[in-house]
PDB file of N, CA and C in Angstrom:
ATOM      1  N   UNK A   1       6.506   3.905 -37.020  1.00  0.00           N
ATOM      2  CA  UNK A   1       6.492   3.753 -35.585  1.00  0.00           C
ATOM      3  C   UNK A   1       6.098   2.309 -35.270  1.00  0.00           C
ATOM      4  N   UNK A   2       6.939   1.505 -34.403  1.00  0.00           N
ATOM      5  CA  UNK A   2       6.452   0.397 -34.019  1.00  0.00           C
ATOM      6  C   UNK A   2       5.883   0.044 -32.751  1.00  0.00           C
ATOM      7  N   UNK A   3       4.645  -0.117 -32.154  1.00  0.00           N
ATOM      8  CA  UNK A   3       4.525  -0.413 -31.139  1.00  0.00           C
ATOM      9  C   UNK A   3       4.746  -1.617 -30.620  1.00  0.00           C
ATOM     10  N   UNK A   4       5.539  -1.825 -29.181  1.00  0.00           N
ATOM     11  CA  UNK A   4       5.431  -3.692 -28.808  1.00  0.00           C
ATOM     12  C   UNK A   4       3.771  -3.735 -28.128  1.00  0.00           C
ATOM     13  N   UNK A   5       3.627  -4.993 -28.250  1.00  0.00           N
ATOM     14  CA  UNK A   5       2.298  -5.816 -28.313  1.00  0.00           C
ATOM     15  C   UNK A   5       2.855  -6.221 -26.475  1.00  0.00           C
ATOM     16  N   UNK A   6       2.232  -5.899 -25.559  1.00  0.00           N
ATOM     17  CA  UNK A   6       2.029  -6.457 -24.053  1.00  0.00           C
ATOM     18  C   UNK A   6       1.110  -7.703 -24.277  1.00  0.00           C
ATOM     19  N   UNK A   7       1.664  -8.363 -22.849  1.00  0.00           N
ATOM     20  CA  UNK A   7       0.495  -9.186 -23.086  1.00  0.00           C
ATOM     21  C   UNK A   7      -0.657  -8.504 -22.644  1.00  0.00           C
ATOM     22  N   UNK A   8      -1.871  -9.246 -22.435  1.00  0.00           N
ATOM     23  CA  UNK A   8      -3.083  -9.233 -22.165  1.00  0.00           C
ATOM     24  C   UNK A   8      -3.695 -10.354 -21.730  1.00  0.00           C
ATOM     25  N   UNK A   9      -4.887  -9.801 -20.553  1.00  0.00           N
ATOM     26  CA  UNK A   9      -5.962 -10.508 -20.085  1.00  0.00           C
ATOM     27  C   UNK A   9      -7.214  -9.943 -19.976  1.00  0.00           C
ATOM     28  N   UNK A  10      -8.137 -10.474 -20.167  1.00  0.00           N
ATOM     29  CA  UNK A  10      -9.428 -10.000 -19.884  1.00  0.00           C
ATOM     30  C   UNK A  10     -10.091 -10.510 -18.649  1.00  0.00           C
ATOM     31  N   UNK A  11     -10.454  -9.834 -18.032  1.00  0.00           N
ATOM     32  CA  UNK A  11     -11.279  -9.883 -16.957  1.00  0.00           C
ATOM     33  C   UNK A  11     -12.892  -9.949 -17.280  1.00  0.00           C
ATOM     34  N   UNK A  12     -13.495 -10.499 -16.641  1.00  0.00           N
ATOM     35  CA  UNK A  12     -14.938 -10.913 -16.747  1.00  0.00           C
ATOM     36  C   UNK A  12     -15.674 -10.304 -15.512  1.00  0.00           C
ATOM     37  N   UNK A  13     -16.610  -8.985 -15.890  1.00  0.00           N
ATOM     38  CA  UNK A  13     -17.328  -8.328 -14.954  1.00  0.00           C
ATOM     39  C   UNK A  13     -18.364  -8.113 -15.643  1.00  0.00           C
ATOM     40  N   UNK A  14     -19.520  -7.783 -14.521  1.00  0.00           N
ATOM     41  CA  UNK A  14     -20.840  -7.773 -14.475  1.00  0.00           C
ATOM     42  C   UNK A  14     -20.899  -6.546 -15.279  1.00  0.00           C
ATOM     43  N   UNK A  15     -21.623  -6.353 -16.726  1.00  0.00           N
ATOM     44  CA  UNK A  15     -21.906  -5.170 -17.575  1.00  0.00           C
ATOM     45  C   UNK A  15     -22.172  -3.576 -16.575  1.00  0.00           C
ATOM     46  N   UNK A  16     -22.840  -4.274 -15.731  1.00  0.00           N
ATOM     47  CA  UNK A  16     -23.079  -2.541 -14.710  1.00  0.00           C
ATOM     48  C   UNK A  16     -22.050  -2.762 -14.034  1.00  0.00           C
ATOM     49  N   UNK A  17     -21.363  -3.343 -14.025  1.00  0.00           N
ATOM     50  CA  UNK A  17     -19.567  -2.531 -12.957  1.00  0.00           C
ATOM     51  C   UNK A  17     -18.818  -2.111 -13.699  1.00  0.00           C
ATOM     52  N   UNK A  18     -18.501  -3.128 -14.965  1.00  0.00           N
ATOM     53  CA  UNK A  18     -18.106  -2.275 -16.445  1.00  0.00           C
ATOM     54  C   UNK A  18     -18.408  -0.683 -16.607  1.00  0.00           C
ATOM     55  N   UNK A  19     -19.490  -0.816 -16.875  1.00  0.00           N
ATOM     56  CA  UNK A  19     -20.048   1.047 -17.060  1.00  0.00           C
ATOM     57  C   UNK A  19     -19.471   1.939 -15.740  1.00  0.00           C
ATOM     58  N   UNK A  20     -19.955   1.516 -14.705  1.00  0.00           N
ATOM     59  CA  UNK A  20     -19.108   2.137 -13.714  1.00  0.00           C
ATOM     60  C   UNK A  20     -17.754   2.320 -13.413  1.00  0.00           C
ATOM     61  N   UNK A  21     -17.211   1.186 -13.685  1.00  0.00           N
ATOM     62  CA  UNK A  21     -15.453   1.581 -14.057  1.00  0.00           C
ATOM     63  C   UNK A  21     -14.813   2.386 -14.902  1.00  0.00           C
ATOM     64  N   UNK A  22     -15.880   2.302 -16.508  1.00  0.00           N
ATOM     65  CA  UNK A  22     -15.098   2.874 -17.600  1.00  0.00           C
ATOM     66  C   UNK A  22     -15.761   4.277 -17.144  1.00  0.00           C
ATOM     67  N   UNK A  23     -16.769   4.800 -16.242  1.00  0.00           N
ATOM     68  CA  UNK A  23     -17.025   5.893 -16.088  1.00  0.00           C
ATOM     69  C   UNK A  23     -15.832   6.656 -15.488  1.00  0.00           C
ATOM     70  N   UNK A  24     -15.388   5.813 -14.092  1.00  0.00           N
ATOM     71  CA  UNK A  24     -13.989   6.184 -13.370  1.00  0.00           C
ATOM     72  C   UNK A  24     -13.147   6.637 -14.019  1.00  0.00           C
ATOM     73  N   UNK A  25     -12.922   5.820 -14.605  1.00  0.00           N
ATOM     74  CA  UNK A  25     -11.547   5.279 -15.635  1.00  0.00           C
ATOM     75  C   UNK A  25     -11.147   6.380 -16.213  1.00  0.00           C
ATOM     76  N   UNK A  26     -12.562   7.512 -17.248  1.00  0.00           N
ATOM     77  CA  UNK A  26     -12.079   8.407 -17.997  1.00  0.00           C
ATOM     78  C   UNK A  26     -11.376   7.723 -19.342  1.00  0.00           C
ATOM     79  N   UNK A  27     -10.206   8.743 -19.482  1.00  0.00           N
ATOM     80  CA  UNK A  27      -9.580   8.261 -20.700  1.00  0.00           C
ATOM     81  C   UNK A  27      -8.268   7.454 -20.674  1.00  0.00           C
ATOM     82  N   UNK A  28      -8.057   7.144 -19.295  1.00  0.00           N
ATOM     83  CA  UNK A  28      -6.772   6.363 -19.211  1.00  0.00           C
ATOM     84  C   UNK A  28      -6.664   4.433 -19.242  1.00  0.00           C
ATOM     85  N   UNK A  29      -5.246   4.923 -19.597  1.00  0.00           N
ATOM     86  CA  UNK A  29      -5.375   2.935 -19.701  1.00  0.00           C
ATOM     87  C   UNK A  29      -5.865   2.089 -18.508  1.00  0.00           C
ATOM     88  N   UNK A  30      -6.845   0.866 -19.135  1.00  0.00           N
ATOM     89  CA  UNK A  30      -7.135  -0.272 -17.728  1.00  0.00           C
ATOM     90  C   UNK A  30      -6.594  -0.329 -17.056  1.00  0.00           C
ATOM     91  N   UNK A  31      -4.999  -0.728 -17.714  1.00  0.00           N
ATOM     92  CA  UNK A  31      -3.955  -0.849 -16.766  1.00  0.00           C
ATOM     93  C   UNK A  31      -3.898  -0.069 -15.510  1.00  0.00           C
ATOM     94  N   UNK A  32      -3.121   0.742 -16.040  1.00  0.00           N
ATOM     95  CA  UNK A  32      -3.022   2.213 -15.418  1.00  0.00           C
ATOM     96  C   UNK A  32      -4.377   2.840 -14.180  1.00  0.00           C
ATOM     97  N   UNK A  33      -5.556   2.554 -14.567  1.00  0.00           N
ATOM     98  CA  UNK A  33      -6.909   3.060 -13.762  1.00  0.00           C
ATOM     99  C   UNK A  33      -6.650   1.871 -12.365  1.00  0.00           C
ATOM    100  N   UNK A  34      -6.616   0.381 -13.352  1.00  0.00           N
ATOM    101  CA  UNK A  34      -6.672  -0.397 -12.217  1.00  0.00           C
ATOM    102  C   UNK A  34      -5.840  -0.696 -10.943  1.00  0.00           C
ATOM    103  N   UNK A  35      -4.434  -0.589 -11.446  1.00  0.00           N
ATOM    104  CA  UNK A  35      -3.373  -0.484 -10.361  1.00  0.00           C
ATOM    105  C   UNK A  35      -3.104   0.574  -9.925  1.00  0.00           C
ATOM    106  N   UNK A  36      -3.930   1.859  -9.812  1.00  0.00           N
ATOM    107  CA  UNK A  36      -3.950   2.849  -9.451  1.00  0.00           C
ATOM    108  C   UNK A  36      -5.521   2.433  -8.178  1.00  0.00           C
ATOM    109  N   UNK A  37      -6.353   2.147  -8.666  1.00  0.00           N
ATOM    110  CA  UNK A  37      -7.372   1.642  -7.939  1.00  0.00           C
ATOM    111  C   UNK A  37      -6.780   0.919  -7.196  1.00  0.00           C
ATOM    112  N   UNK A  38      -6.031  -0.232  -7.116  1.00  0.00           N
ATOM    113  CA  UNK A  38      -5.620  -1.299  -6.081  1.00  0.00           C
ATOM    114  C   UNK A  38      -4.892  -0.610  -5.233  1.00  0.00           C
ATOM    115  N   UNK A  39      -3.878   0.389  -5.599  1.00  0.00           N
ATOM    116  CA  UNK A  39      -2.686   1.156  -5.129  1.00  0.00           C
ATOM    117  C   UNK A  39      -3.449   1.770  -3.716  1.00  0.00           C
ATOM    118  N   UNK A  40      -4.692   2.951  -3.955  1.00  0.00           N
ATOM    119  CA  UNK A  40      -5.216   3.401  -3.879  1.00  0.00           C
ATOM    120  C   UNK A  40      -6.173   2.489  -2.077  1.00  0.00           C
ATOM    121  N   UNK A  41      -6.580   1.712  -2.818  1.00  0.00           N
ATOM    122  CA  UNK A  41      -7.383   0.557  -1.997  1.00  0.00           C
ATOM    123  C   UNK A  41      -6.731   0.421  -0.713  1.00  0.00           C
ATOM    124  N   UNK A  42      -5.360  -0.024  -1.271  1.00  0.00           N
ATOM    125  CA  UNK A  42      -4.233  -0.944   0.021  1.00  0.00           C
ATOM    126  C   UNK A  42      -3.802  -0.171   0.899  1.00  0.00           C
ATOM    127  N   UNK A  43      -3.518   1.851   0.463  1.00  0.00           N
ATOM    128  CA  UNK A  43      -3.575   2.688   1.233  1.00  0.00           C
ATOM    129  C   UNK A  43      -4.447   3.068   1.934  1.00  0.00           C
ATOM    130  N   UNK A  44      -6.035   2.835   1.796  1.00  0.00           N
ATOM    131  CA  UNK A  44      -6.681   3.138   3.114  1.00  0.00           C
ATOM    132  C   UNK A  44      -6.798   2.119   3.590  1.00  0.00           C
ATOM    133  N   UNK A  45      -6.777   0.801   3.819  1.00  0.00           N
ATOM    134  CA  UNK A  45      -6.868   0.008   4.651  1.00  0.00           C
ATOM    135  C   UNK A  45      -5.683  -0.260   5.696  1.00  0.00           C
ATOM    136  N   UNK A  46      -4.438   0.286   4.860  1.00  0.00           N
ATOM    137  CA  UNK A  46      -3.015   0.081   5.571  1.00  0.00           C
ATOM    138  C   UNK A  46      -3.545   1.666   6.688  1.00  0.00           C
ATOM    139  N   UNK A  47      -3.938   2.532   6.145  1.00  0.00           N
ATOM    140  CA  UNK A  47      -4.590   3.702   6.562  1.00  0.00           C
ATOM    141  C   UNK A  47      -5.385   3.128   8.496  1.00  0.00           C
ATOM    142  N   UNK A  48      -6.105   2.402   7.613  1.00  0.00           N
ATOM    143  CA  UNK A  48      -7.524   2.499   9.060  1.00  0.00           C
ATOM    144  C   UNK A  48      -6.805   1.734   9.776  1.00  0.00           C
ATOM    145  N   UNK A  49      -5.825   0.671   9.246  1.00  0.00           N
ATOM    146  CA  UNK A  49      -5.624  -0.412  10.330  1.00  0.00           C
ATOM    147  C   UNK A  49      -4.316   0.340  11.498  1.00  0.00           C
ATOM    148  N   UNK A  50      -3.753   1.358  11.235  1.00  0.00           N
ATOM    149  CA  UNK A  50      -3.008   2.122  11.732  1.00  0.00           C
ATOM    150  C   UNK A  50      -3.910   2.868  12.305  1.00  0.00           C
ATOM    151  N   UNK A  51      -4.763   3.552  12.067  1.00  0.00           N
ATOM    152  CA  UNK A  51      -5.511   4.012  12.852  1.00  0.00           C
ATOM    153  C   UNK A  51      -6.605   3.578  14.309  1.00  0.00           C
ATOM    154  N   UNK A  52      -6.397   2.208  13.789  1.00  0.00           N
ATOM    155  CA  UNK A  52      -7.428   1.419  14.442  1.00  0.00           C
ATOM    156  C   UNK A  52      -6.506   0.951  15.934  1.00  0.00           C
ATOM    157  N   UNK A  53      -4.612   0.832  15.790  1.00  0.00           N
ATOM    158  CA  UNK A  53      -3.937   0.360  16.096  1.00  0.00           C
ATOM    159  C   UNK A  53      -3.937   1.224  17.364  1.00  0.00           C
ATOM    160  N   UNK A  54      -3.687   2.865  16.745  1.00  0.00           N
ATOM    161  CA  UNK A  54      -3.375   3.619  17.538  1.00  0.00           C
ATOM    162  C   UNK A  54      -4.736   4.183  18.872  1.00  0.00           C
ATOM    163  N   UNK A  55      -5.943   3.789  18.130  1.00  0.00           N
ATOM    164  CA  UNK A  55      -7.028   3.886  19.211  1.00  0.00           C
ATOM    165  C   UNK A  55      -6.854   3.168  20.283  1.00  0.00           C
ATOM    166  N   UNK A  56      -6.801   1.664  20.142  1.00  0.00           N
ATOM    167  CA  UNK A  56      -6.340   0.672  21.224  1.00  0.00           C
ATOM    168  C   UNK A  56      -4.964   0.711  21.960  1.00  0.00           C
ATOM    169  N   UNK A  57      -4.309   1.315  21.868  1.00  0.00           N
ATOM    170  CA  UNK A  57      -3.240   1.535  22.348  1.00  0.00           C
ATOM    171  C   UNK A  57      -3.376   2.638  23.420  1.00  0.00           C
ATOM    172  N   UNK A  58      -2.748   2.484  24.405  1.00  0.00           N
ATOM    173  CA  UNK A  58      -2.678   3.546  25.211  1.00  0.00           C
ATOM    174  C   UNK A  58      -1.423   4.267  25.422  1.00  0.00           C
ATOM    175  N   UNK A  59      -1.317   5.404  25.893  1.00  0.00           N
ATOM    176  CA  UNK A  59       0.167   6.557  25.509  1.00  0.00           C
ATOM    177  C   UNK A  59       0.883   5.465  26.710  1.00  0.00           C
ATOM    178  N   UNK A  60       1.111   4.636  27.605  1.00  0.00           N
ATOM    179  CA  UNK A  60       1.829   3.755  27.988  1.00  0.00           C
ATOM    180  C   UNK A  60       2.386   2.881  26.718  1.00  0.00           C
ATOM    181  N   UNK A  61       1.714   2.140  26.483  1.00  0.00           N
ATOM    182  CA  UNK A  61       1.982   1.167  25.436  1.00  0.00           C
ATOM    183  C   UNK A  61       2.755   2.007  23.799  1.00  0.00           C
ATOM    184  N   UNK A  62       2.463   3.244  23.792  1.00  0.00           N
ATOM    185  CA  UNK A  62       3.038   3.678  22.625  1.00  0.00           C
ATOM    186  C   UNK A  62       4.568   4.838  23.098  1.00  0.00           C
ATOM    187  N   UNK A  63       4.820   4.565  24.272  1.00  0.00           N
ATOM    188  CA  UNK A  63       6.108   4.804  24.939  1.00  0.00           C
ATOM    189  C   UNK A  63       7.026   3.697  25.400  1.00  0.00           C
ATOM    190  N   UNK A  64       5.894   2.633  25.534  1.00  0.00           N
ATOM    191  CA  UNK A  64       7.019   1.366  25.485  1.00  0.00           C
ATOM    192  C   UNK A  64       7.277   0.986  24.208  1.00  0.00           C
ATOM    193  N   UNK A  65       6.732   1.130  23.070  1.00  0.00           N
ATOM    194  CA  UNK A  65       6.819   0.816  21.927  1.00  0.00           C
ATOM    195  C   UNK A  65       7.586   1.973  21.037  1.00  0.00           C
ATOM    196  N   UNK A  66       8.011   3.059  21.501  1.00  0.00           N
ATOM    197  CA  UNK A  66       9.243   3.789  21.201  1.00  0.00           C
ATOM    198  C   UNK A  66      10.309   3.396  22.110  1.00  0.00           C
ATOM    199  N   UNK A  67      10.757   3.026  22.882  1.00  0.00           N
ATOM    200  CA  UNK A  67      11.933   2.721  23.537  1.00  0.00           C
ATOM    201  C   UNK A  67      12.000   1.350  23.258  1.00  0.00           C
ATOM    202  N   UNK A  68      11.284   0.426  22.541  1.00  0.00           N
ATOM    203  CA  UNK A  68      11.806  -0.789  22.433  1.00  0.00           C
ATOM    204  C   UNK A  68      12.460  -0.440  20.640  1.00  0.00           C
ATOM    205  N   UNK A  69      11.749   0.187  19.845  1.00  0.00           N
ATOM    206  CA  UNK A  69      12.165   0.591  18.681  1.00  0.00           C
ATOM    207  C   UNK A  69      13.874   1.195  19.108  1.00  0.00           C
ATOM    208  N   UNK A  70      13.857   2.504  19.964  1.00  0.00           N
ATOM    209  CA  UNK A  70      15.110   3.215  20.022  1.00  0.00           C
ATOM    210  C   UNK A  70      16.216   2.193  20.417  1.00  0.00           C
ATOM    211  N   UNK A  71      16.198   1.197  21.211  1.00  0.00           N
ATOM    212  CA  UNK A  71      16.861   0.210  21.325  1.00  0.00           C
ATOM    213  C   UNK A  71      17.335  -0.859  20.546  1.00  0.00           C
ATOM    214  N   UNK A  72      16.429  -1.190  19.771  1.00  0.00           N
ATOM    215  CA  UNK A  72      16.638  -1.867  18.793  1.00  0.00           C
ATOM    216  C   UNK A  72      17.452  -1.365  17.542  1.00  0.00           C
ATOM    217  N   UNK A  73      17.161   0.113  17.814  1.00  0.00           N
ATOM    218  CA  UNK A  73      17.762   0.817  16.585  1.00  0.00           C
ATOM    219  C   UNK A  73      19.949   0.919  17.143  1.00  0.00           C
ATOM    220  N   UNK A  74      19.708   1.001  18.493  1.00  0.00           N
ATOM    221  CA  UNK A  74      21.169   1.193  18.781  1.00  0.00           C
ATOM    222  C   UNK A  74      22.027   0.132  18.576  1.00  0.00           C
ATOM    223  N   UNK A  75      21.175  -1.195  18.867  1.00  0.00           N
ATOM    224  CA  UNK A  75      21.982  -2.329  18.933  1.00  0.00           C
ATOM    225  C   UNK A  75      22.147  -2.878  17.885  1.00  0.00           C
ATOM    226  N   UNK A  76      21.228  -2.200  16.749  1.00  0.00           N
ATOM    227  CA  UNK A  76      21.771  -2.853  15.264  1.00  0.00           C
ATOM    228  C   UNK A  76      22.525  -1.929  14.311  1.00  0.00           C
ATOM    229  N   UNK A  77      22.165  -0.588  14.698  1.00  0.00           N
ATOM    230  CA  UNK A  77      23.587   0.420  14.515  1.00  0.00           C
ATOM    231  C   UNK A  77      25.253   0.172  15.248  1.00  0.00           C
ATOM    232  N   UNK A  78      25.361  -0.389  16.667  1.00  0.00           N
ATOM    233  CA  UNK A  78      26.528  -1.348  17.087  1.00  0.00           C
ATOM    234  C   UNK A  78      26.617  -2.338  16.440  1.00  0.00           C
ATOM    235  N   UNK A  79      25.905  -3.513  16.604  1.00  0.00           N
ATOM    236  CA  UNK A  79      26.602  -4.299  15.728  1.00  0.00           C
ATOM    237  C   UNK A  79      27.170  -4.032  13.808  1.00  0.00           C
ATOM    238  N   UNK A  80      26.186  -3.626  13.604  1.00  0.00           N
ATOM    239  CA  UNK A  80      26.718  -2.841  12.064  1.00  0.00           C
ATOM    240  C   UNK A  80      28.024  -2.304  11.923  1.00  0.00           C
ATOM    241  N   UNK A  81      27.834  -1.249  13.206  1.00  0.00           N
ATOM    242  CA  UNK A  81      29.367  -1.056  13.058  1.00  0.00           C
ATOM    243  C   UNK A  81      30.787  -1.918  13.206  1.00  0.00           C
ATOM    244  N   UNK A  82      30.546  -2.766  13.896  1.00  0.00           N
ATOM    245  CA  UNK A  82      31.838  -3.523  14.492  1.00  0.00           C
ATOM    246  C   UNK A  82      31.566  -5.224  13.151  1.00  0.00           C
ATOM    247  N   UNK A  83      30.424  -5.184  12.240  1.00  0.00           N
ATOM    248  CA  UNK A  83      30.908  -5.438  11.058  1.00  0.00           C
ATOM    249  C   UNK A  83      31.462  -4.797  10.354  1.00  0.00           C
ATOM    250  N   UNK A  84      32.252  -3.715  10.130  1.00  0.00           N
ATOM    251  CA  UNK A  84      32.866  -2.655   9.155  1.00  0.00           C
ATOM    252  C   UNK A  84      34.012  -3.290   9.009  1.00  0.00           C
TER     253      UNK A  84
END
């Protein structure tokens, strides 16, 4: 069996975040734990900031902001078409 050789980097962390990660981590690859962690990360913040969006907004502003979408959607479905 041959395995290919990836590259590699090492990262440099504080021995107690180490322990705490490889606690996370379990038995799966760095790789794998970490871009699952980042993955993970970018979804609740993409999360709150949508949430945060929709607090400040008022049901005015999120009815003008569907009819400017539905519009936008017609006029680039017309032109699309009459590129065919």
């Amino acid at each position: 069996m041959v395995i290919g050789l990836a590259k590699y980097a090492t990262i440099s962390v504080p021995v107690d975040v180490k322990r705490v990660l490889e606690e996370a981590k379990g038995r799966r690859e760095w790789g794998d734990f970490l871009l699952d962690l980042y993955s993970e990360g970018k979804r609740l913040r993409s999360k709150r900031a949508f949430e945060e969006l929709a607090r400040a907004l008022t049901e005015k502003d999120l009815d003008a902001i569907a009819e400017s979408s539905r519009e936008f959607r017609e006029r680039f479905a017309l032109r699309s078409a009459t590129n065919d």
